[in-house]
N, C-alpha and C. Protein backbone atom coordinates (compact mmCIF):
# COMPACT_ATOMS: atom_id res chain seq x y z
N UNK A 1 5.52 8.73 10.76
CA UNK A 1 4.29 8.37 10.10
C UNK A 1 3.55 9.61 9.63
N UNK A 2 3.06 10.73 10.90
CA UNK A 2 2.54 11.36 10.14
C UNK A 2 3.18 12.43 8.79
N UNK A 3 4.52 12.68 8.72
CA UNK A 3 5.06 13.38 7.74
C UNK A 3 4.91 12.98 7.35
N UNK A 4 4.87 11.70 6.68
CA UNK A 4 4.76 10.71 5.09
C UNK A 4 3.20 11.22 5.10
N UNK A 5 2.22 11.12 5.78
CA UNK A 5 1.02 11.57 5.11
C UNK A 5 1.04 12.85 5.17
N UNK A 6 1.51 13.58 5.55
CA UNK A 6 1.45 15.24 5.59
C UNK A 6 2.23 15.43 3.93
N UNK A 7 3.24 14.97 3.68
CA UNK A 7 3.81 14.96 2.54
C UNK A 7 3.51 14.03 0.70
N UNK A 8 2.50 13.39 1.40
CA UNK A 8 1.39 13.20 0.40
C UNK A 8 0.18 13.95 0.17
N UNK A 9 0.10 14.63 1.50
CA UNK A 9 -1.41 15.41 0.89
C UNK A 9 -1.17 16.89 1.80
N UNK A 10 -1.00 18.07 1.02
CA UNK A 10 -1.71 18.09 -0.33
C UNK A 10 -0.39 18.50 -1.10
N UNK A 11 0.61 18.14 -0.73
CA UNK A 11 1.67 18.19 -1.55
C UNK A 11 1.77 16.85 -2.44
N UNK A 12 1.61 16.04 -2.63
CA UNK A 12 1.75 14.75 -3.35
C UNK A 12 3.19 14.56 -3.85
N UNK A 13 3.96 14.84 -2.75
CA UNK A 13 5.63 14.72 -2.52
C UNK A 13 5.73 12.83 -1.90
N UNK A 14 5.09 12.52 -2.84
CA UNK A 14 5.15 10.42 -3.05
C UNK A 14 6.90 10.15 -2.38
N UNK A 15 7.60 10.58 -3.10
CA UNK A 15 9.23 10.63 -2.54
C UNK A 15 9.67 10.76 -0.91
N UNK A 16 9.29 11.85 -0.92
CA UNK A 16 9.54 12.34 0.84
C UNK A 16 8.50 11.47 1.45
N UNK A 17 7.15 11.38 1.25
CA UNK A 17 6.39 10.11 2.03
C UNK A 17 7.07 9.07 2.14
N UNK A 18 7.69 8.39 0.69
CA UNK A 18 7.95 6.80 0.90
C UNK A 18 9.42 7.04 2.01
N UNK A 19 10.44 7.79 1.88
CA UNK A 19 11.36 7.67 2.85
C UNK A 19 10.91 8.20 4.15
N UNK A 20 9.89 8.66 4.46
CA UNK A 20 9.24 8.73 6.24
C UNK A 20 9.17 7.10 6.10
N UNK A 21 8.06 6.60 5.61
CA UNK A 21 7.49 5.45 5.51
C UNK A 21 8.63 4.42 5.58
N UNK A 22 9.61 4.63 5.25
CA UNK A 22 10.55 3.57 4.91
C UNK A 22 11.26 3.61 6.56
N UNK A 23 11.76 5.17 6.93
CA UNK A 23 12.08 5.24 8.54
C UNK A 23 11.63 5.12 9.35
N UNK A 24 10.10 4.81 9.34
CA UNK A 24 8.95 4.48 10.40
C UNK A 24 9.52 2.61 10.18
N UNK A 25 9.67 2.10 9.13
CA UNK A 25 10.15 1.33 9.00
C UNK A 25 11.26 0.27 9.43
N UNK A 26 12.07 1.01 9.69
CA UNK A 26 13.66 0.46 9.86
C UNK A 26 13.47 0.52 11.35
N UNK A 27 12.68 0.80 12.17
CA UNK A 27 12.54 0.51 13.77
C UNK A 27 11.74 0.09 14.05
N UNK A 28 10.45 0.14 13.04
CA UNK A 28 9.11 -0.99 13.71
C UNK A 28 9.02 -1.55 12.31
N UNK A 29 9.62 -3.06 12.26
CA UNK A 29 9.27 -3.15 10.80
C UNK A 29 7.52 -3.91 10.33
N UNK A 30 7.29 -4.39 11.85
CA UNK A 30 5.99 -4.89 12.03
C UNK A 30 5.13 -3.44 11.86
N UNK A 31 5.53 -2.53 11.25
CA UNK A 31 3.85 -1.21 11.48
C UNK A 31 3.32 -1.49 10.63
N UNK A 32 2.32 -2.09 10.38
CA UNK A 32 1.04 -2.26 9.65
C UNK A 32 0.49 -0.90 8.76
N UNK A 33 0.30 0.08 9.24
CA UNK A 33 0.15 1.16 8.89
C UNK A 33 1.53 2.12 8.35
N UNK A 34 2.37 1.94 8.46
CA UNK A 34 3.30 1.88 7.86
C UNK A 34 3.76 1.63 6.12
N UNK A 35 3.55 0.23 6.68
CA UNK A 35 3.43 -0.31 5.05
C UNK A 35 2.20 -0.12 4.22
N UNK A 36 0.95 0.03 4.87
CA UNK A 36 -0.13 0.86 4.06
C UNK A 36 0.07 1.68 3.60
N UNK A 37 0.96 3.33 4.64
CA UNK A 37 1.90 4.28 3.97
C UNK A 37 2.51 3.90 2.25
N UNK A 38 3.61 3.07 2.42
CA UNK A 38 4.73 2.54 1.42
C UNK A 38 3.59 1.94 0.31
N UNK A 39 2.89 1.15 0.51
CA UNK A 39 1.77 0.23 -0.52
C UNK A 39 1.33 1.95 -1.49
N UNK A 40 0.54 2.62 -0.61
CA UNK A 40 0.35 3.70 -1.33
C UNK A 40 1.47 4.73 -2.15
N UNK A 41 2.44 4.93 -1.28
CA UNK A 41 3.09 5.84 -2.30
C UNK A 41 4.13 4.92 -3.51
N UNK A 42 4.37 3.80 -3.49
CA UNK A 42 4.79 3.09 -4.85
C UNK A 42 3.56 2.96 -5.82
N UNK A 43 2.46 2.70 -5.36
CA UNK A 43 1.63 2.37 -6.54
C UNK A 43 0.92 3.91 -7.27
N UNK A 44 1.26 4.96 -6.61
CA UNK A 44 1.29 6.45 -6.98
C UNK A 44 2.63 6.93 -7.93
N UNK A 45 3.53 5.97 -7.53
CA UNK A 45 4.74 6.21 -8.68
C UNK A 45 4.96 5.23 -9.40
N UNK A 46 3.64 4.46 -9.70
CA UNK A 46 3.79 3.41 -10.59
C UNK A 46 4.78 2.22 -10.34
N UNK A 47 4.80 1.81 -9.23
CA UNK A 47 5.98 0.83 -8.70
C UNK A 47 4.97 -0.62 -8.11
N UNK A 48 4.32 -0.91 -9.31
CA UNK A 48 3.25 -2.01 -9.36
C UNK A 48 3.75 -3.42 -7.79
N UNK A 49 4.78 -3.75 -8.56
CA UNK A 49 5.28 -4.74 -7.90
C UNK A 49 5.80 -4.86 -6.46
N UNK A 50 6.30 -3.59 -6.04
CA UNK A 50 6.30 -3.28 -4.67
C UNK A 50 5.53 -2.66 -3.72
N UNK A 51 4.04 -2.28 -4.87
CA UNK A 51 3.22 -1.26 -3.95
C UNK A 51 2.41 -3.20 -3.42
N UNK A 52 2.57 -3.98 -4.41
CA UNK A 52 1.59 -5.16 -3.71
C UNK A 52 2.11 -6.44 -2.64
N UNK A 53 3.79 -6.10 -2.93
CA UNK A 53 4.12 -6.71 -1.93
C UNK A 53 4.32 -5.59 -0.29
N UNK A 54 4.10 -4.70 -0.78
CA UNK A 54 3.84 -4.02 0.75
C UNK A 54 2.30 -3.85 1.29
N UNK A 55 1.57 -3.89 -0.10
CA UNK A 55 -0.05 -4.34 0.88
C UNK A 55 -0.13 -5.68 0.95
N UNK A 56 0.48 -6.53 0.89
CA UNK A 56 0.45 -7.85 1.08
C UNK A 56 0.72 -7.84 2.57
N UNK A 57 1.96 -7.35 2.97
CA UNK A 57 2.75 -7.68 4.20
C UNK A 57 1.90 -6.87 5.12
N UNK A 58 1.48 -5.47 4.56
CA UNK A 58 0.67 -5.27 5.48
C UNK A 58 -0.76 -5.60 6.24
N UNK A 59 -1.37 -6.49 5.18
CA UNK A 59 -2.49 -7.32 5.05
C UNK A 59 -1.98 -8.39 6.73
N UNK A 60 -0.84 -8.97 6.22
CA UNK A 60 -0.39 -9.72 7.06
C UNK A 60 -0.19 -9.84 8.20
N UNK A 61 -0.41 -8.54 8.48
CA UNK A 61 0.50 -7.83 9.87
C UNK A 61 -0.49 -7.11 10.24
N UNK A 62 -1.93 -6.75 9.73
CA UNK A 62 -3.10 -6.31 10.25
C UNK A 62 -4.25 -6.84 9.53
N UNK A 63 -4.71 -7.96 9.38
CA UNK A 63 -5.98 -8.96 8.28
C UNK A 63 -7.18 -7.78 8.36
N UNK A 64 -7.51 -6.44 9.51
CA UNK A 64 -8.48 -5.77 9.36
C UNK A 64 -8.61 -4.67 8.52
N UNK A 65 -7.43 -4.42 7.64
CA UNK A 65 -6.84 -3.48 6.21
C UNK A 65 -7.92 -4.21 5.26
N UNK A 66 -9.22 -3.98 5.31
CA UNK A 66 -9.46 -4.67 4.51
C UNK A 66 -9.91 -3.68 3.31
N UNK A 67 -9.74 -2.59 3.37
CA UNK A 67 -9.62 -1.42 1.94
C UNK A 67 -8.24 -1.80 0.96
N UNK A 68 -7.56 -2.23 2.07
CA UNK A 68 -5.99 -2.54 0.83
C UNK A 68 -6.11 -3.97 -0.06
N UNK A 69 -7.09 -4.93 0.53
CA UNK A 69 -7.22 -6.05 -0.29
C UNK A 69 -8.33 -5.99 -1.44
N UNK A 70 -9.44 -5.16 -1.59
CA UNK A 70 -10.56 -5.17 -2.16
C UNK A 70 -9.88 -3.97 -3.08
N UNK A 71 -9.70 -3.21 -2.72
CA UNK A 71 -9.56 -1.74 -3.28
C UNK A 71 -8.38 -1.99 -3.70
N UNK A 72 -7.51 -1.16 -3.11
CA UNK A 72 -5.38 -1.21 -3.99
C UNK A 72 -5.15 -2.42 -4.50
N UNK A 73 -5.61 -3.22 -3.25
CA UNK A 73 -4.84 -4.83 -4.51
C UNK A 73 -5.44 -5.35 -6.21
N UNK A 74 -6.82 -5.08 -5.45
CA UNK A 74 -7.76 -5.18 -6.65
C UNK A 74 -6.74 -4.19 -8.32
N UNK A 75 -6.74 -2.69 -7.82
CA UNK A 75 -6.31 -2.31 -8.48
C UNK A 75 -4.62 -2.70 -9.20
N UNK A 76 -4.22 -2.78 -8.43
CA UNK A 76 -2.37 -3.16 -8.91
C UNK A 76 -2.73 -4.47 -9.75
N UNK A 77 -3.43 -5.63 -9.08
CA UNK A 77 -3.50 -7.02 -9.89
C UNK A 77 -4.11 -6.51 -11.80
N UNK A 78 -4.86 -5.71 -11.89
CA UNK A 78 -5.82 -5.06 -12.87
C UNK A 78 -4.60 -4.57 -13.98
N UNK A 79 -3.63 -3.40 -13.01
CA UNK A 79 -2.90 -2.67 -13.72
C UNK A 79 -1.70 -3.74 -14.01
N UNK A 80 -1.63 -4.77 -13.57
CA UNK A 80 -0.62 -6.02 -13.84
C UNK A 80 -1.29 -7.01 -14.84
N UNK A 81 -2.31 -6.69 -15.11
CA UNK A 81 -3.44 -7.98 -16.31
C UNK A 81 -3.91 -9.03 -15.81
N UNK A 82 -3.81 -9.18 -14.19
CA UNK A 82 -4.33 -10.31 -13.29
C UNK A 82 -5.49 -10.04 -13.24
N UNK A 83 -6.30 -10.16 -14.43
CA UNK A 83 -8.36 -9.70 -13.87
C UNK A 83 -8.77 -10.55 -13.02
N UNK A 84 -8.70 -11.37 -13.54
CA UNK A 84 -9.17 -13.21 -12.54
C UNK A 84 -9.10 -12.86 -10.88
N UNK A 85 -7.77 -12.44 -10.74
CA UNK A 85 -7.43 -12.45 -9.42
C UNK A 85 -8.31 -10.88 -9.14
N UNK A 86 -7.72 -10.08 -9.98
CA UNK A 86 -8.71 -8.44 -9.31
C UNK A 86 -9.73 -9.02 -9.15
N UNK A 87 -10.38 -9.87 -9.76
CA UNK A 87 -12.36 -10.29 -9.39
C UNK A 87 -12.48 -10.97 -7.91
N UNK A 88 -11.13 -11.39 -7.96
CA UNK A 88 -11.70 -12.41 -6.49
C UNK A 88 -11.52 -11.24 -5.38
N UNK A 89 -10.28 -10.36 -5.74
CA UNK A 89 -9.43 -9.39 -4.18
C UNK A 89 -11.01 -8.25 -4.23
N UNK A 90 -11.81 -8.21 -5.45
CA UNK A 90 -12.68 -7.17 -4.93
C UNK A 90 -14.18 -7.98 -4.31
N UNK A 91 -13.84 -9.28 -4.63
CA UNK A 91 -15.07 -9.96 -3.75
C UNK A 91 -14.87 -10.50 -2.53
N UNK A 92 -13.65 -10.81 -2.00
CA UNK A 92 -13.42 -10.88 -0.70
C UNK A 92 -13.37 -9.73 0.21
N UNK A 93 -13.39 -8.39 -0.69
CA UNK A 93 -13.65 -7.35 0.12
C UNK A 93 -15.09 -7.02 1.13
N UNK A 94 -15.94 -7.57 0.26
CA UNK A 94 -17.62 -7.41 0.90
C UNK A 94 -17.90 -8.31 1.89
């Protein structure tokens, strides 16, 4: 876990993060924080569709992420043309 964030900041090495993230993975696939990891570094390499099904799952697997539903999701649904839905993910945030 922490190399994937050591390797996002302040190197912004998105690559080497998502494969920590992915090996934090493959033995706890329930880490919540984990997939917050992965949510972030796909939607940093423009990987719309998998950065929201990994803040989804991680939503799932911790409902108190509530920066990944208001904030990132908001954003990915936006950068996907879902406004409707970005309006609701940034009002269930408050």
């Amino acid at each position: 876990m922490t190399v994937g964030l050591l390797a996002m900041n302040p190197d912004l090495d998105f690559r080497a993060a998502e494969k920590e993230f992915r090996h934090v993975l493959q033995s706890s696939p329930n880490n919540a924080a984990a997939k917050s990891g992965l949510c972030a570094v796909t939607l940093a390499q423009g990987r719309l569709t998998e950065a929201e099904e990994a803040c989804r799952e991680a939503l799932s697997l911790d409902p108190l992420l509530t920066e990944l539903y208001g904030s990132i999701i908001g954003r990915i649904v936006v950068g996907t043309g879902r406004y409707k839905e970005a309006e609701e993910a940034v009002s269930q945030r408050t």
